[in-house]
Protein backbone atom coordinates (compact mmCIF):
# COMPACT_ATOMS: atom_id res chain seq x y z
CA UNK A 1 26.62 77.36 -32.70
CA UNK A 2 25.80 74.78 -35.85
CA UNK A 3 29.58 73.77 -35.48
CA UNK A 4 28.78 72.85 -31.58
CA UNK A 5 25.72 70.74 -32.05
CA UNK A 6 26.97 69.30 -35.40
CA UNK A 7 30.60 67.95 -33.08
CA UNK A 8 28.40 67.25 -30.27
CA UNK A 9 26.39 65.01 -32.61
CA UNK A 10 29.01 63.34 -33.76
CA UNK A 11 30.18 62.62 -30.31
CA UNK A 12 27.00 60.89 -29.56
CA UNK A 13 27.36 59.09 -32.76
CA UNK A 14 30.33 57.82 -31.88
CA UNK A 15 29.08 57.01 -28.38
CA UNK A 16 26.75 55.01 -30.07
CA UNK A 17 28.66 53.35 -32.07
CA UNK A 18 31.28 52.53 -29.70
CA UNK A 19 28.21 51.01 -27.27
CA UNK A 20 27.17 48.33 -29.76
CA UNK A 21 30.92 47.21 -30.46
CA UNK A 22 30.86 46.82 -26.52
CA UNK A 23 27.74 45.05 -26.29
CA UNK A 24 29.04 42.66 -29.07
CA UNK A 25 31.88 42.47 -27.39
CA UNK A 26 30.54 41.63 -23.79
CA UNK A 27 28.43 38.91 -26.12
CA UNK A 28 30.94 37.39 -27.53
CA UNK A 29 32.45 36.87 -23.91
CA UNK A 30 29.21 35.59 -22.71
CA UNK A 31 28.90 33.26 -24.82
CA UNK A 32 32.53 31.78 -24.92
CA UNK A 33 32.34 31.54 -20.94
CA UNK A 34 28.87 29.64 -21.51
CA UNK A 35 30.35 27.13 -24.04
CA UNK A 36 33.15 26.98 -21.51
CA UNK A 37 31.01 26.02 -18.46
CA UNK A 38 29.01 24.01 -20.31
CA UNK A 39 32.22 22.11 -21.47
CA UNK A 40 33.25 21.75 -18.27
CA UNK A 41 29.87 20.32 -17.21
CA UNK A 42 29.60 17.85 -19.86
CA UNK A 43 32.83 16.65 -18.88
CA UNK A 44 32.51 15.74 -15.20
CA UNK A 45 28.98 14.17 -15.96
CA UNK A 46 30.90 10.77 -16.60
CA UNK A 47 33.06 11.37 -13.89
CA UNK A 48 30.24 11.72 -11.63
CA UNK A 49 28.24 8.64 -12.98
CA UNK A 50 31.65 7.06 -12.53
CA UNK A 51 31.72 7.75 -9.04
CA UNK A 52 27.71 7.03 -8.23
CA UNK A 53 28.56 3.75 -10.01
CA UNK A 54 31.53 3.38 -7.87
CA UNK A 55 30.24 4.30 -5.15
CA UNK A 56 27.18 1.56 -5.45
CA UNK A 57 29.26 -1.44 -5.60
CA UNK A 58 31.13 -0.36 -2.50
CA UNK A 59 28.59 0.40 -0.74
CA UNK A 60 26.36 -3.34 -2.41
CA UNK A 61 29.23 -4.99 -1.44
CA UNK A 62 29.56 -3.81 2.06
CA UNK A 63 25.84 -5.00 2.89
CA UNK A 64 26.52 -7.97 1.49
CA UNK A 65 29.73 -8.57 3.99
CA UNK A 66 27.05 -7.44 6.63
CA UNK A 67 24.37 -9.86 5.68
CA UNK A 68 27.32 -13.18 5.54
CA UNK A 69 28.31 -11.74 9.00
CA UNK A 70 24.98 -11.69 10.28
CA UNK A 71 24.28 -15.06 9.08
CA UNK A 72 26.72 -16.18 10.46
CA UNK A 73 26.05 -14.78 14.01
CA UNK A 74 22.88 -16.34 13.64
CA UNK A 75 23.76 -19.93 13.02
CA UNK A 76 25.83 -19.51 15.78
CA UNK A 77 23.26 -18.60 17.75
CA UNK A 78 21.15 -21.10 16.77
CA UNK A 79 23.71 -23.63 17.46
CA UNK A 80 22.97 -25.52 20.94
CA UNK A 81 25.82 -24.61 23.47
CA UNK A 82 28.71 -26.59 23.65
CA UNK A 83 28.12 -29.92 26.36
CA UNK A 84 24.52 -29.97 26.48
């Protein structure tokens, strides 16, 4: 019976063991994946403030084609008509 619990001991030693390598393991995987995302993160930052800058001019330079045109419209409308 000591030869049973002494093996089954062992067993659950190397259960043990075994867990913790795992764990470590699934850490070390955790961790590269984090350092991965957060590389991947980091790098489209400047992409997006790229874009938002991008994005800004188009869009300041678009309202600024709007206010011409509408300055425009409005000397014209100002303008008394044609003949009178």
């Amino acid at each position: 019976m000591s030869a049973i619990l002494d093996e089954l001991k062992h067993v659950v030693a190397t259960l043990e063991a075994e867990g913790h390598a795992l764990a470590g393991k699934a850490r070390s995987v955790l961790t590269h994946y984090e350092e991965e995302a957060a590389a991947i993160v980091n790098g489209v930052k400047p992409v997006l403030a790229d874009l938002r800058t991008g994005i800004a001019a188009d869009v300041t330079d678009a309202v600024t084609r709007v206010e011409a045109a509408v300055a425009k419209v409005e000397a014209l409308v100002q303008q008394p008509p044609a003949g009178s």
